[in-house]
C-alpha atoms as a PDB file:
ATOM      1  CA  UNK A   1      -1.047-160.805  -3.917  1.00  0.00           C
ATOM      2  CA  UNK A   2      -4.654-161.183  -2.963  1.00  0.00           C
ATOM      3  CA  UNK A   3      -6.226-163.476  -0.070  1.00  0.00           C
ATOM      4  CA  UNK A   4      -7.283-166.883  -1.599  1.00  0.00           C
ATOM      5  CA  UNK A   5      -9.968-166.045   0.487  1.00  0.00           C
ATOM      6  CA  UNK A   6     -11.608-163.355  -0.713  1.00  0.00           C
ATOM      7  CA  UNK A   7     -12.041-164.956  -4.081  1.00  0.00           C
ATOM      8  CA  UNK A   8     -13.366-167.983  -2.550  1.00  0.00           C
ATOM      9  CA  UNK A   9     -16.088-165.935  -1.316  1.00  0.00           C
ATOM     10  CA  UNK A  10     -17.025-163.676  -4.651  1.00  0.00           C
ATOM     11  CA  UNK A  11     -17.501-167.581  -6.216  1.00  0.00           C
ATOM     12  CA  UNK A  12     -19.454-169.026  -3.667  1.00  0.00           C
ATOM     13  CA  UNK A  13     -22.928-170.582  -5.016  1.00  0.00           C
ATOM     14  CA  UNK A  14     -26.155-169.083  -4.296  1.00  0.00           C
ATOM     15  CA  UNK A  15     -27.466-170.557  -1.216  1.00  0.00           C
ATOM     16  CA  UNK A  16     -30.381-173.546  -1.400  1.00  0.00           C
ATOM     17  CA  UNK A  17     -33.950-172.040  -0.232  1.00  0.00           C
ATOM     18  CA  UNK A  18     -36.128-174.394   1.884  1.00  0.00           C
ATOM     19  CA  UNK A  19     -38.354-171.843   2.369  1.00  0.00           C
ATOM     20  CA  UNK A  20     -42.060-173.564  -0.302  1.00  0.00           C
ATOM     21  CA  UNK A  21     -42.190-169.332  -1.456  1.00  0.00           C
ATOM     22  CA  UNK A  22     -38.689-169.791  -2.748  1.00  0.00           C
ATOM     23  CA  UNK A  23     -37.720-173.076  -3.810  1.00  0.00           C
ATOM     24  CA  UNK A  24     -34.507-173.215  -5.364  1.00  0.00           C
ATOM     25  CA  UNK A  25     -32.340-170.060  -5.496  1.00  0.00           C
ATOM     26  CA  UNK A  26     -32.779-167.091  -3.440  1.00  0.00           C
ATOM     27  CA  UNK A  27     -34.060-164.281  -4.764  1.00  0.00           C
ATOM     28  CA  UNK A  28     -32.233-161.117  -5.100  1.00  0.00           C
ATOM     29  CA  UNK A  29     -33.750-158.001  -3.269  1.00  0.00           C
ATOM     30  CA  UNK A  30     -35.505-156.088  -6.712  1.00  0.00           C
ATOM     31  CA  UNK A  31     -34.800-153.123  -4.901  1.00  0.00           C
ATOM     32  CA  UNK A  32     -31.064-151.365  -5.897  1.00  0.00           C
ATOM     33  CA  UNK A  33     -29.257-148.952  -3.432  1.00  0.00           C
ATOM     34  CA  UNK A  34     -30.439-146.214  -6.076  1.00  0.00           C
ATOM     35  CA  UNK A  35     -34.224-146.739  -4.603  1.00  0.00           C
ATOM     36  CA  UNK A  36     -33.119-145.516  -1.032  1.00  0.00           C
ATOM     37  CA  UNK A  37     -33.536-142.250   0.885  1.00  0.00           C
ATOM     38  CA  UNK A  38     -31.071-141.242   3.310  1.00  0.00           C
ATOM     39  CA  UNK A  39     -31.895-139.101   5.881  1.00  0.00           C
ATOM     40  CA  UNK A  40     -29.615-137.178   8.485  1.00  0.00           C
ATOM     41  CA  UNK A  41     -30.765-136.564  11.873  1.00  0.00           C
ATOM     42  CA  UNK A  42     -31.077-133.014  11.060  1.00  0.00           C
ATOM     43  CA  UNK A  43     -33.758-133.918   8.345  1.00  0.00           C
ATOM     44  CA  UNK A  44     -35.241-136.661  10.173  1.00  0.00           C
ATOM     45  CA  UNK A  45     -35.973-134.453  12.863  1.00  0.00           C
ATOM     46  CA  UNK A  46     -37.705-131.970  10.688  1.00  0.00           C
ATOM     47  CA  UNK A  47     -39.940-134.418   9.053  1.00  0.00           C
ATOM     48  CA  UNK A  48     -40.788-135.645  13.159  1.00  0.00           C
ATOM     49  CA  UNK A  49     -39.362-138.649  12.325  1.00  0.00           C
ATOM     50  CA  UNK A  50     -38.164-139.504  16.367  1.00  0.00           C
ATOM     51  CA  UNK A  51     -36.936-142.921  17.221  1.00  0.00           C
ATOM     52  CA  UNK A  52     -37.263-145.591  14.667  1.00  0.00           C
ATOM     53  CA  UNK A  53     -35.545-149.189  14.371  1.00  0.00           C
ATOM     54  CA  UNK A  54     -34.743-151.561  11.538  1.00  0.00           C
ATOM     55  CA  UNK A  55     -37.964-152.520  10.050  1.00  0.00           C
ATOM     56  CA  UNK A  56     -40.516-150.054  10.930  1.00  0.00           C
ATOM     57  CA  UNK A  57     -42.334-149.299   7.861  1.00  0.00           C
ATOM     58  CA  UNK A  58     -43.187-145.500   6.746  1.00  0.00           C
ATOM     59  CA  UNK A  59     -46.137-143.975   4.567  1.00  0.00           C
ATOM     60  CA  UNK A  60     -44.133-141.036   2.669  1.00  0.00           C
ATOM     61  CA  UNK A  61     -45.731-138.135   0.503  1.00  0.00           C
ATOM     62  CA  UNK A  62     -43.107-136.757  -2.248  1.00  0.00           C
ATOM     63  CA  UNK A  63     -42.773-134.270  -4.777  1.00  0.00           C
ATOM     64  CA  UNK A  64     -39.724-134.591  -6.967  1.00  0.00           C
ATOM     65  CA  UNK A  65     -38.105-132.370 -10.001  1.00  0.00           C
ATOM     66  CA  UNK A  66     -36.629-134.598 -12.439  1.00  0.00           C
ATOM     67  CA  UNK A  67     -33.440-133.042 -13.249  1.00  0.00           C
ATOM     68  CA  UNK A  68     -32.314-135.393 -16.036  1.00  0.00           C
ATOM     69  CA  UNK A  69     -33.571-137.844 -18.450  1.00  0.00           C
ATOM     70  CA  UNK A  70     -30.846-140.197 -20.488  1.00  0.00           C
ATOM     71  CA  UNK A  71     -31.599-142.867 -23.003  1.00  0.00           C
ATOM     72  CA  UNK A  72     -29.123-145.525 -24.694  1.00  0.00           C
ATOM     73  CA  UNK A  73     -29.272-147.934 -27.167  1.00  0.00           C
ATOM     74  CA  UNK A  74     -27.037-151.153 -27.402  1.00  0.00           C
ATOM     75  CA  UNK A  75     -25.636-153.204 -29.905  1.00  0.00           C
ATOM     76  CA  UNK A  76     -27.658-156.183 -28.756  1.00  0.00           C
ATOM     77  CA  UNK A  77     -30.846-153.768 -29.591  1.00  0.00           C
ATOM     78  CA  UNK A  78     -31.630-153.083 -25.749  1.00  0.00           C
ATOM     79  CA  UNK A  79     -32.538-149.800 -24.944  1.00  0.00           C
ATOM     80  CA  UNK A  80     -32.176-148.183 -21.050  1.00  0.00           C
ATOM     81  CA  UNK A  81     -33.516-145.224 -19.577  1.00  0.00           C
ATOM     82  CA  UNK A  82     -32.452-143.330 -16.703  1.00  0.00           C
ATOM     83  CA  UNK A  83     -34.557-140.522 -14.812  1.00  0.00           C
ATOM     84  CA  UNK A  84     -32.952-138.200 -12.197  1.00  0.00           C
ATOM     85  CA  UNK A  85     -35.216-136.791  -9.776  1.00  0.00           C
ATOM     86  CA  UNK A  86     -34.025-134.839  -7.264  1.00  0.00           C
ATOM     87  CA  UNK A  87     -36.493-134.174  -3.830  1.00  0.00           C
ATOM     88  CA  UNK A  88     -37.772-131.026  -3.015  1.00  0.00           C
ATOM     89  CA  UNK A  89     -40.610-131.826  -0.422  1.00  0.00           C
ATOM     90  CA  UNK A  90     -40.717-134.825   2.037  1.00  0.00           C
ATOM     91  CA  UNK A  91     -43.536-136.048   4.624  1.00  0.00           C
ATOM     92  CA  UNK A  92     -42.922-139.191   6.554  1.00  0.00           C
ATOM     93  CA  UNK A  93     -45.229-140.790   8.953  1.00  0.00           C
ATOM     94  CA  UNK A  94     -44.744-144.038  11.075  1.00  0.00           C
ATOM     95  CA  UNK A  95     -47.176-146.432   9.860  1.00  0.00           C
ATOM     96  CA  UNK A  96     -49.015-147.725  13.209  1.00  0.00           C
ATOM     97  CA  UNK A  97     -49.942-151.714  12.546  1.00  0.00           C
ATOM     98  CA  UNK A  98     -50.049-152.568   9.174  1.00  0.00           C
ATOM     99  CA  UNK A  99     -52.185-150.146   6.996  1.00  0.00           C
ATOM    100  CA  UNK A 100     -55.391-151.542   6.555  1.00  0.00           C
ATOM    101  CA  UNK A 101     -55.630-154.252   9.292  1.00  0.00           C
ATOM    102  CA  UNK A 102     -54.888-151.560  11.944  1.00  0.00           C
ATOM    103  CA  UNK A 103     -57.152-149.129  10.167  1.00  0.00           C
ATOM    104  CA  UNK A 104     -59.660-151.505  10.897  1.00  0.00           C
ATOM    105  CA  UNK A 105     -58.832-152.400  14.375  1.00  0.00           C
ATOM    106  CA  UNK A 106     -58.831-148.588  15.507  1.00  0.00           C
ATOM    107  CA  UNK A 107     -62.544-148.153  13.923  1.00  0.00           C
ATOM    108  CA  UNK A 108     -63.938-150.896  15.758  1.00  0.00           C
ATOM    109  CA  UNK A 109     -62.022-149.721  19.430  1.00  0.00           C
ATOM    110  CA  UNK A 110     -63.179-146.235  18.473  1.00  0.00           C
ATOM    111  CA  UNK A 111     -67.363-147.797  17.722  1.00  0.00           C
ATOM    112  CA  UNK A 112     -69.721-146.591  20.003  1.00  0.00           C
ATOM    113  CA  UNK A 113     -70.508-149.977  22.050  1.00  0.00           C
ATOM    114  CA  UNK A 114     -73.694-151.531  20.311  1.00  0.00           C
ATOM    115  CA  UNK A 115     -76.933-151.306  23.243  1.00  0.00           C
ATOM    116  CA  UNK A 116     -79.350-153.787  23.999  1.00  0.00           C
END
């Protein structure tokens, strides 16, 4: 027999947002599993990639084959596609900052100091 539990849990509400971005319902990450790259530490080290934690961000450069393309129609007259692409190059780079803030920052450190 299953734990009262566990169903409990699967039929729990959505939890209130006080957040004034997101009032009501929270919103779902847009983002599905299927959008992530795992890397081992074999390839990580290859790509330079040393020690990261949780939330650093990355600038990546790509090139993928697609290796399969599959369309279906339903019933309900909603059509899906799905697109396979399978990785053949990878670059990774720590992003320093936050792209175009720290961009700036480094130009003005790096300025030649203004004379009088």
């Amino acid at each position: 027999m299953a734990d009262p539990q566990l169903f409990d849990m699967a039929r729990a509400p959505l939890k209130e947002s006080t957040s004034p971005k997101t009032v009501g319902k929270e919103v779902p990450n847009p983002y599905s599993y299927e959008h992530r790259i795992t890397l081992n530490s074999e390839d990580a080290s290859k790509l330079g990639i040393g020690d990261v934690k949780v939330g650093d961000v990355f600038d990546t450069q790509g090139e993928g084959h697609v290796t399969s393309v599959e369309q279906t129609d339903s019933e309900n007259g909603k059509s899906a596609k799905r697109i396979g692409i399978q990785l053949k190059r990878l670059a990774a780079k720590k992003r320093k900052g936050n792209g175009a803030q720290s961009a700036l920052e480094e130009g003005i450190a790096s300025a030649p100091a203004e004379e009088e």
